[in-house]
N, C-alpha and C. Protein backbone atom coordinates (compact mmCIF):
# COMPACT_ATOMS: atom_id res chain seq x y z
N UNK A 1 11.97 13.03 4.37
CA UNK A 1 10.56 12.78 4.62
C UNK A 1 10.42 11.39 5.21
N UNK A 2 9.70 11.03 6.64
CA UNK A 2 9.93 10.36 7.32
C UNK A 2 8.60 9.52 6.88
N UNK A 3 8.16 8.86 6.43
CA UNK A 3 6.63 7.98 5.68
C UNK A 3 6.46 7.42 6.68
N UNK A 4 7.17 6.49 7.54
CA UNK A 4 7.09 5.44 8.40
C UNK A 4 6.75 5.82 9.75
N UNK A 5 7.58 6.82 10.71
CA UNK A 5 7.73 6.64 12.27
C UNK A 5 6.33 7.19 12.75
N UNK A 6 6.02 6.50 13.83
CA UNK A 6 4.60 7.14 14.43
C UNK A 6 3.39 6.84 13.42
N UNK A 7 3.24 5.95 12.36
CA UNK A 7 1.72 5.55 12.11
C UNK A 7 1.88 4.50 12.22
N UNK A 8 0.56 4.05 11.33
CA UNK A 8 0.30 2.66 11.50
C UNK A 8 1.01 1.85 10.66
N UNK A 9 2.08 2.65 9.30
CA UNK A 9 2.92 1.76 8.97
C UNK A 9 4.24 0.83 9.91
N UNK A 10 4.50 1.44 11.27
CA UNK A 10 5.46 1.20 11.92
C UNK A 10 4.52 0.08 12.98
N UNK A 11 3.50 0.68 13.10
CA UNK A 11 2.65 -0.62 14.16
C UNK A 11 2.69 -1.98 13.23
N UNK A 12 2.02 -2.06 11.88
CA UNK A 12 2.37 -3.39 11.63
C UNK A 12 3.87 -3.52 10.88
N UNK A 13 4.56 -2.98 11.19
CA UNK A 13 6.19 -3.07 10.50
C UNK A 13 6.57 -2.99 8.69
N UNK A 14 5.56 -2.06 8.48
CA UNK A 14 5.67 -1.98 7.21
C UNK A 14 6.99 -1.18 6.60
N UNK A 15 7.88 -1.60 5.58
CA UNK A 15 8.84 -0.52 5.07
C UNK A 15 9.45 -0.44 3.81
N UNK A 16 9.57 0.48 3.68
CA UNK A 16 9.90 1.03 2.29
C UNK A 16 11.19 0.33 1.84
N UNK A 17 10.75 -0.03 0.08
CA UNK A 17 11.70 -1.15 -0.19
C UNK A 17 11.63 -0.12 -1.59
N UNK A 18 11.30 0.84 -2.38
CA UNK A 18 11.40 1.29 -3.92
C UNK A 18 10.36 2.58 -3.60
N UNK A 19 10.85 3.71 -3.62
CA UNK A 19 10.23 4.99 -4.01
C UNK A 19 10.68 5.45 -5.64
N UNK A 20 9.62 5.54 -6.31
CA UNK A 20 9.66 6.19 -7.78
C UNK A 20 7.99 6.68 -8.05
N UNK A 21 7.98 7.72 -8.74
CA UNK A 21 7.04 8.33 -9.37
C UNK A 21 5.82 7.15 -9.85
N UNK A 22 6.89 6.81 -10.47
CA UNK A 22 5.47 5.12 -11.43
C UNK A 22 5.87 3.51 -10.68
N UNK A 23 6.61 3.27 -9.87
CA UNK A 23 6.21 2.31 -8.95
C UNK A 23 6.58 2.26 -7.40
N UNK A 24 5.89 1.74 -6.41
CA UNK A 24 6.08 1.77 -5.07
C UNK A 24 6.19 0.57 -4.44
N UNK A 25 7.49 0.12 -4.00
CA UNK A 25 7.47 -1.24 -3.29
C UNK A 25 7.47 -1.00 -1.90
N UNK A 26 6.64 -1.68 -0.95
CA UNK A 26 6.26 -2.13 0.25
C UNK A 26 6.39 -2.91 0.64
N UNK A 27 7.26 -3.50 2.15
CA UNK A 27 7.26 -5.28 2.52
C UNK A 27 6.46 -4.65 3.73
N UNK A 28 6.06 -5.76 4.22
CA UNK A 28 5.29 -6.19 5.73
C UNK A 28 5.45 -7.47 6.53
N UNK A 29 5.58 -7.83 6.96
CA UNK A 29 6.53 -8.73 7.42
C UNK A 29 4.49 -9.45 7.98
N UNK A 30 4.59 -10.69 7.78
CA UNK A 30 3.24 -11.43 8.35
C UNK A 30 3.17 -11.80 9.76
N UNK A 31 2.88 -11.86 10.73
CA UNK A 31 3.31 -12.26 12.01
C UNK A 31 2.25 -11.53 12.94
N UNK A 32 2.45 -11.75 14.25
CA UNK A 32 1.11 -11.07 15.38
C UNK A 32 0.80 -9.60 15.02
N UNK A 33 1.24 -8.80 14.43
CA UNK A 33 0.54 -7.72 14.11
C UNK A 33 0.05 -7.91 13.04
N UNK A 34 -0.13 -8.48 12.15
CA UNK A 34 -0.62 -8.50 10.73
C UNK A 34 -1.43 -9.96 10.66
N UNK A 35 -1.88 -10.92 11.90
CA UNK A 35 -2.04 -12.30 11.87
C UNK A 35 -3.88 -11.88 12.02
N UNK A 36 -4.68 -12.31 11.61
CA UNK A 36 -6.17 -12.75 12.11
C UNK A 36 -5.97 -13.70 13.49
N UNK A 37 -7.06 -13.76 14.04
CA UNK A 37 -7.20 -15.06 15.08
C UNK A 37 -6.87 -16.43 14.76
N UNK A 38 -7.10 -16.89 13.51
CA UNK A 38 -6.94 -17.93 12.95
C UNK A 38 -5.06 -18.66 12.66
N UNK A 39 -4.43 -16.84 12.53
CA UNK A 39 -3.68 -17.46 12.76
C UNK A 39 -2.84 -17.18 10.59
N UNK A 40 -3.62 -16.53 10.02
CA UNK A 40 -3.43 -15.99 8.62
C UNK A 40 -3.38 -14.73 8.58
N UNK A 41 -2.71 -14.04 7.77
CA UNK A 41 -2.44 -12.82 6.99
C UNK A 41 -4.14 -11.98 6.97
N UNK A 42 -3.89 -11.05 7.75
CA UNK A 42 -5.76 -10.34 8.02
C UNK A 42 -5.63 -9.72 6.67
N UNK A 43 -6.76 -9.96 5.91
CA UNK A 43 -7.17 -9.30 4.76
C UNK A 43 -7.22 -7.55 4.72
N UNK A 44 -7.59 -6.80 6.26
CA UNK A 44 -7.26 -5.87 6.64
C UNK A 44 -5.72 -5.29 6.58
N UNK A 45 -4.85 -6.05 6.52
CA UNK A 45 -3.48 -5.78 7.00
C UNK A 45 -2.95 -5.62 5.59
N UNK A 46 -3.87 -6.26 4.39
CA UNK A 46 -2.99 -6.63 2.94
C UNK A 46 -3.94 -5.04 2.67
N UNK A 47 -5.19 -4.74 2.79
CA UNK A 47 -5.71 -3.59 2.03
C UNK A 47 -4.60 -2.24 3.04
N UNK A 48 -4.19 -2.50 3.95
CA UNK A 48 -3.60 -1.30 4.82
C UNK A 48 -2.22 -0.86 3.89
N UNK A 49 -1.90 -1.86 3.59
CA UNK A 49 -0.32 -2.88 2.75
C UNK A 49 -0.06 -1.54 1.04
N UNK A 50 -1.75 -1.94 0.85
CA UNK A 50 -2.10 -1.88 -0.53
C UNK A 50 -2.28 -0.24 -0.90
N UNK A 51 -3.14 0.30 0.34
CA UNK A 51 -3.56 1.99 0.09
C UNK A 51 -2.87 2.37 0.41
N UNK A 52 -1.36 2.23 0.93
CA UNK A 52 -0.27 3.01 1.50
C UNK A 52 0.67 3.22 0.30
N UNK A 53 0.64 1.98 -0.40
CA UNK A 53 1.75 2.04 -1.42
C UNK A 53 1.33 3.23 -2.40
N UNK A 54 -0.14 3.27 -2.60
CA UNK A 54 -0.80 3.75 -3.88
C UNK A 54 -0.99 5.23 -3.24
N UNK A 55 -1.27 5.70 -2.19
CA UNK A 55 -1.21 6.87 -1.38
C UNK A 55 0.71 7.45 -1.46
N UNK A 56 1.28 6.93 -1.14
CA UNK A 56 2.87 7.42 -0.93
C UNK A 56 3.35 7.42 -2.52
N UNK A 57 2.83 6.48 -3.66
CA UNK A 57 2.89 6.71 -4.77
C UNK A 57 2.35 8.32 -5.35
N UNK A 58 1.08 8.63 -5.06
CA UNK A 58 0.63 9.92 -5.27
C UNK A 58 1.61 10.85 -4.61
N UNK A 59 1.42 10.53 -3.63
CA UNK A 59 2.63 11.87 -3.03
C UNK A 59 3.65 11.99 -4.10
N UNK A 60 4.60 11.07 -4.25
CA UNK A 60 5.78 11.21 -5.26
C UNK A 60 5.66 12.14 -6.32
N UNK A 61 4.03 12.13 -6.76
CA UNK A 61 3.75 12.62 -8.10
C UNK A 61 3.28 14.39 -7.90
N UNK A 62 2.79 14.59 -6.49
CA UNK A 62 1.95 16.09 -6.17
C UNK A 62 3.19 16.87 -5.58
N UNK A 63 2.68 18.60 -5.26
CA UNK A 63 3.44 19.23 -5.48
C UNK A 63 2.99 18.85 -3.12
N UNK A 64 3.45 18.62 -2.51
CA UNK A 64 3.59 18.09 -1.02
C UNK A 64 2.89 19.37 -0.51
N UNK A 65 3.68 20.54 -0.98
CA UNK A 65 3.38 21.75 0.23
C UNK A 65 2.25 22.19 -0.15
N UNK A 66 1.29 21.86 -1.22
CA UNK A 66 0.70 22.45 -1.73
C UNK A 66 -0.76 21.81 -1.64
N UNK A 67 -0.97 20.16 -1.87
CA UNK A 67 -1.62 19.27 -1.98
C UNK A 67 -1.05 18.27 -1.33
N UNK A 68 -2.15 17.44 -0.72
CA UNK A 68 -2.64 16.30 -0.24
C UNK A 68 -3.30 15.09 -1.30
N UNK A 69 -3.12 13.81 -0.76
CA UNK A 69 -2.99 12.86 -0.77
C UNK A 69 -4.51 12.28 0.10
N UNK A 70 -5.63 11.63 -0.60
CA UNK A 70 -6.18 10.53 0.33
C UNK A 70 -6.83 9.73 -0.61
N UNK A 71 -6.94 8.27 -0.13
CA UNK A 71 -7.45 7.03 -1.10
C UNK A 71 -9.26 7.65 -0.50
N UNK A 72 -9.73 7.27 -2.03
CA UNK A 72 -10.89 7.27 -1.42
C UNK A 72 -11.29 6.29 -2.19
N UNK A 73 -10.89 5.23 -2.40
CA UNK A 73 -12.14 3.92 -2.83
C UNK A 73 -10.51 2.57 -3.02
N UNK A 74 -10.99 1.52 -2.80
CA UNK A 74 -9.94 0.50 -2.64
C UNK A 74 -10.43 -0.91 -2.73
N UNK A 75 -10.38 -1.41 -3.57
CA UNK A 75 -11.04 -3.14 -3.54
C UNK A 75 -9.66 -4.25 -3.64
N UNK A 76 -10.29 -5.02 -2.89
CA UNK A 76 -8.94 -5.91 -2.54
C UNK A 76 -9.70 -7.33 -2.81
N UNK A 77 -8.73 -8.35 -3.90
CA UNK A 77 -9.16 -10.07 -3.81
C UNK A 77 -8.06 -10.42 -3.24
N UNK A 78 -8.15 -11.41 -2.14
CA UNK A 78 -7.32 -12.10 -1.10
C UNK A 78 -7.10 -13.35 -2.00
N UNK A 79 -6.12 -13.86 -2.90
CA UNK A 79 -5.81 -14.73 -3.82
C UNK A 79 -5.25 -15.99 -2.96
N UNK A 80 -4.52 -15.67 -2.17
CA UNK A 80 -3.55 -16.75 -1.23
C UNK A 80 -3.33 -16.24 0.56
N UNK A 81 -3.80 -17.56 1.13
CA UNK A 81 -3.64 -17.38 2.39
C UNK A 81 -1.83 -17.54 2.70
N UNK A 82 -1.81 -16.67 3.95
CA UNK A 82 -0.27 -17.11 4.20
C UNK A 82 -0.40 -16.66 5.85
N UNK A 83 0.88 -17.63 6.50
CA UNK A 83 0.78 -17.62 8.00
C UNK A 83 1.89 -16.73 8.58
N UNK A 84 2.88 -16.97 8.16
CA UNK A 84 4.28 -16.13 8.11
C UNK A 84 4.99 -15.34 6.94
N UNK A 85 6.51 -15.00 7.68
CA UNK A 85 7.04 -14.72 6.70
C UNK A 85 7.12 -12.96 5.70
N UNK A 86 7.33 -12.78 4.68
CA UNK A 86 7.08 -11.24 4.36
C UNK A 86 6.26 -11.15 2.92
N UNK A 87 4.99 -9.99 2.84
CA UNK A 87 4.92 -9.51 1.66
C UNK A 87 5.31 -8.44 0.94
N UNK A 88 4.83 -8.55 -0.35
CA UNK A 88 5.67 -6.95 -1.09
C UNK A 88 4.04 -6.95 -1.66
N UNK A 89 4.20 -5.24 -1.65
CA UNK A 89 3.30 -4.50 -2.37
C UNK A 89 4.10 -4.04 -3.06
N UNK A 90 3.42 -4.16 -4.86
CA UNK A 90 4.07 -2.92 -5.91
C UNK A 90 2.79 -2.39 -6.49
N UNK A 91 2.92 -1.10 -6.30
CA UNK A 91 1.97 -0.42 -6.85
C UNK A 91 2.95 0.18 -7.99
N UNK A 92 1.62 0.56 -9.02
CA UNK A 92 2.31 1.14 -10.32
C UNK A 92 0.50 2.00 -10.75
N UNK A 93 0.43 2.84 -11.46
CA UNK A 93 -0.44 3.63 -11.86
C UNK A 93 -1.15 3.46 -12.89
N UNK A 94 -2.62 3.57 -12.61
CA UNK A 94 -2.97 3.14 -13.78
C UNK A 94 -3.50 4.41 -14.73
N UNK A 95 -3.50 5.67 -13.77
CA UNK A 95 -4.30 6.68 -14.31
C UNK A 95 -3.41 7.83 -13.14
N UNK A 96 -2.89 8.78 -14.24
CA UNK A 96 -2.15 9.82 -13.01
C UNK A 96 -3.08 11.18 -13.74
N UNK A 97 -3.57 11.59 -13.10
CA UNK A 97 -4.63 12.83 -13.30
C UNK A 97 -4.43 13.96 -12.16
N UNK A 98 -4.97 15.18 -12.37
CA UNK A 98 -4.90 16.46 -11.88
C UNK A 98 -5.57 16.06 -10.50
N UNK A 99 -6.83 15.79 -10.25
CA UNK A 99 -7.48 15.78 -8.78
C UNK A 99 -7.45 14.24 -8.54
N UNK A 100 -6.84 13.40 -9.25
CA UNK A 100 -7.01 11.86 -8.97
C UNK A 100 -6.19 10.97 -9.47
N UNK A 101 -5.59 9.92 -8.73
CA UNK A 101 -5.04 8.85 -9.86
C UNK A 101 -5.43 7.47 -9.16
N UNK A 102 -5.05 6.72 -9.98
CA UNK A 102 -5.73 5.19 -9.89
C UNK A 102 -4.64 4.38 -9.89
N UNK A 103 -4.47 2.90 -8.87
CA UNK A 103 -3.05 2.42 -8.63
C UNK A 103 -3.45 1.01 -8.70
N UNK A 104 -2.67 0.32 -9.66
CA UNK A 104 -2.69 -1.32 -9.31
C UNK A 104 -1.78 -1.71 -8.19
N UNK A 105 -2.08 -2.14 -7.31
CA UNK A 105 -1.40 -3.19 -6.29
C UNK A 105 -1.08 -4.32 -6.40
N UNK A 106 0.22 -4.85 -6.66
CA UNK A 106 -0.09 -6.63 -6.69
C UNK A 106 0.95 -6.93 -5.32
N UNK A 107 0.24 -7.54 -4.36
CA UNK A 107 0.95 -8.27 -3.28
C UNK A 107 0.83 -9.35 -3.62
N UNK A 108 2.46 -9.77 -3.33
CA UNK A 108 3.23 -11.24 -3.37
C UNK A 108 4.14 -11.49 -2.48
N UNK A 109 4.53 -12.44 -2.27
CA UNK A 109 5.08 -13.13 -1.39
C UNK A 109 6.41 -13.36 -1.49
N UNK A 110 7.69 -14.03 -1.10
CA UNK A 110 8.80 -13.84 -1.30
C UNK A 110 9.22 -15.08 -2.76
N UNK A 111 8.03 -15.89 -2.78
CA UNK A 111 7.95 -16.36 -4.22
C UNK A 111 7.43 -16.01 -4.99
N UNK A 112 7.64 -14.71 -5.23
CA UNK A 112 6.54 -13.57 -5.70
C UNK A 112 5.43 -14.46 -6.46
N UNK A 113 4.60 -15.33 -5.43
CA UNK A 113 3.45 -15.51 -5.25
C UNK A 113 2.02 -14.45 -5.33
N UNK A 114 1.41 -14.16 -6.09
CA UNK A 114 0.15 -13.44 -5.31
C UNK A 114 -0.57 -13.78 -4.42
N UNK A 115 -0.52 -12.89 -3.95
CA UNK A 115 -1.22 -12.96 -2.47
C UNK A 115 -2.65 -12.02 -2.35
N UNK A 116 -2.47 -11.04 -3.07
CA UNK A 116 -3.69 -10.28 -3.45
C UNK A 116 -3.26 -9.17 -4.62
N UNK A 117 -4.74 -9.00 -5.17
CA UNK A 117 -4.64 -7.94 -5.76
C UNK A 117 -5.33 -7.10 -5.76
N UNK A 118 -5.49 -5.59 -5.88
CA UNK A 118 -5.65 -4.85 -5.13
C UNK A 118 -5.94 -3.20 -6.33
N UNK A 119 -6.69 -2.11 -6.32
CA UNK A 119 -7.22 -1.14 -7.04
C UNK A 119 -7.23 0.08 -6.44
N UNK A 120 -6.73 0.74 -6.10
CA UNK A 120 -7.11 2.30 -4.86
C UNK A 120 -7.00 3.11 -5.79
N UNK A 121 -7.89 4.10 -5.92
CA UNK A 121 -8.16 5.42 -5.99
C UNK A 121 -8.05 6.48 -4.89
N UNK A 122 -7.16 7.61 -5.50
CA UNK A 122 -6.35 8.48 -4.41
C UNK A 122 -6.25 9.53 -5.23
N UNK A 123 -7.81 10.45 -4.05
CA UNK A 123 -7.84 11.69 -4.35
C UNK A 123 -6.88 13.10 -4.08
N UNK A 124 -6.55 13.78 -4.60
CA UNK A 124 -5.60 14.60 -4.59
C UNK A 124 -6.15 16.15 -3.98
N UNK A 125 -6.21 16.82 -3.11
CA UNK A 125 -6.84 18.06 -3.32
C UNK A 125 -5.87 18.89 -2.04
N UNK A 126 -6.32 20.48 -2.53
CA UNK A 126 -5.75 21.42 -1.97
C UNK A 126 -5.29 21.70 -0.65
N UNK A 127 -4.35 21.72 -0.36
CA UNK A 127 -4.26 22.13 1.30
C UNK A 127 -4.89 22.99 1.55
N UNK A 128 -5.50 23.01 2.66
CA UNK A 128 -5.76 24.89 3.47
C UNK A 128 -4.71 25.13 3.96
């Protein structure tokens, strides 16, 4: 199962660093795809960072051929600015349920600094 090629995890260079059921590690590397104008880590790029981990976490847990995967609610606090360099997302679960589960995010930095922290809810429902 290919998570990465052809989305937007590969546009800002996001990649898989820990697949498990109850936690999901993510790096992203900080740099011109992931930079604001200013020249910092886009707060956009850390919530993209954040619903992917907690989305590919659900997957781990649903039956794939059967059910789908989508975040539907996500709040993000931007704790620490940063210019370069790489972050990690670990998501871990806070609530694994039948049509829903709920994911803590903590992005940090390679001093496993926080950098943000982060809440997604990721609804689960039926394929057609």
């Amino acid at each position: 199962m290919d998570l990465i090629q052809h989305t937007i995890h590969a546009a800002l260079g996001i990649e898989i660093v820990k697949l498990e059921q109850d936690q999901v590690v993510l790096s992203m590397p900080v740099g011109p795809n992931t930079r604001q104008p200013m020249g910092y880590l886009h707060g956009g790029a850390s919530v993209v960072l954040a619903e992917s981990a907690a989305s590919i976490g659900t997957m781990l847990n649903i039956n794939q051929e059967t059910e789908a995967a989508f975040g539907i609610e996500i709040n993000a606090n931007h704790l620490r600015s940063k210019k370069d360099g790489i972050v990690y997302a670990t998501a871990t679960p806070v609530h694994k349920g039948k049509t829903m589960m709920v994911w803590q995010i903590d992005i940090t930095d390679e001093e496993n600094k926080k950098v943000c922290v982060s809440r997604c809810t990721v609804a689960i429902v039926a394929k057609r």
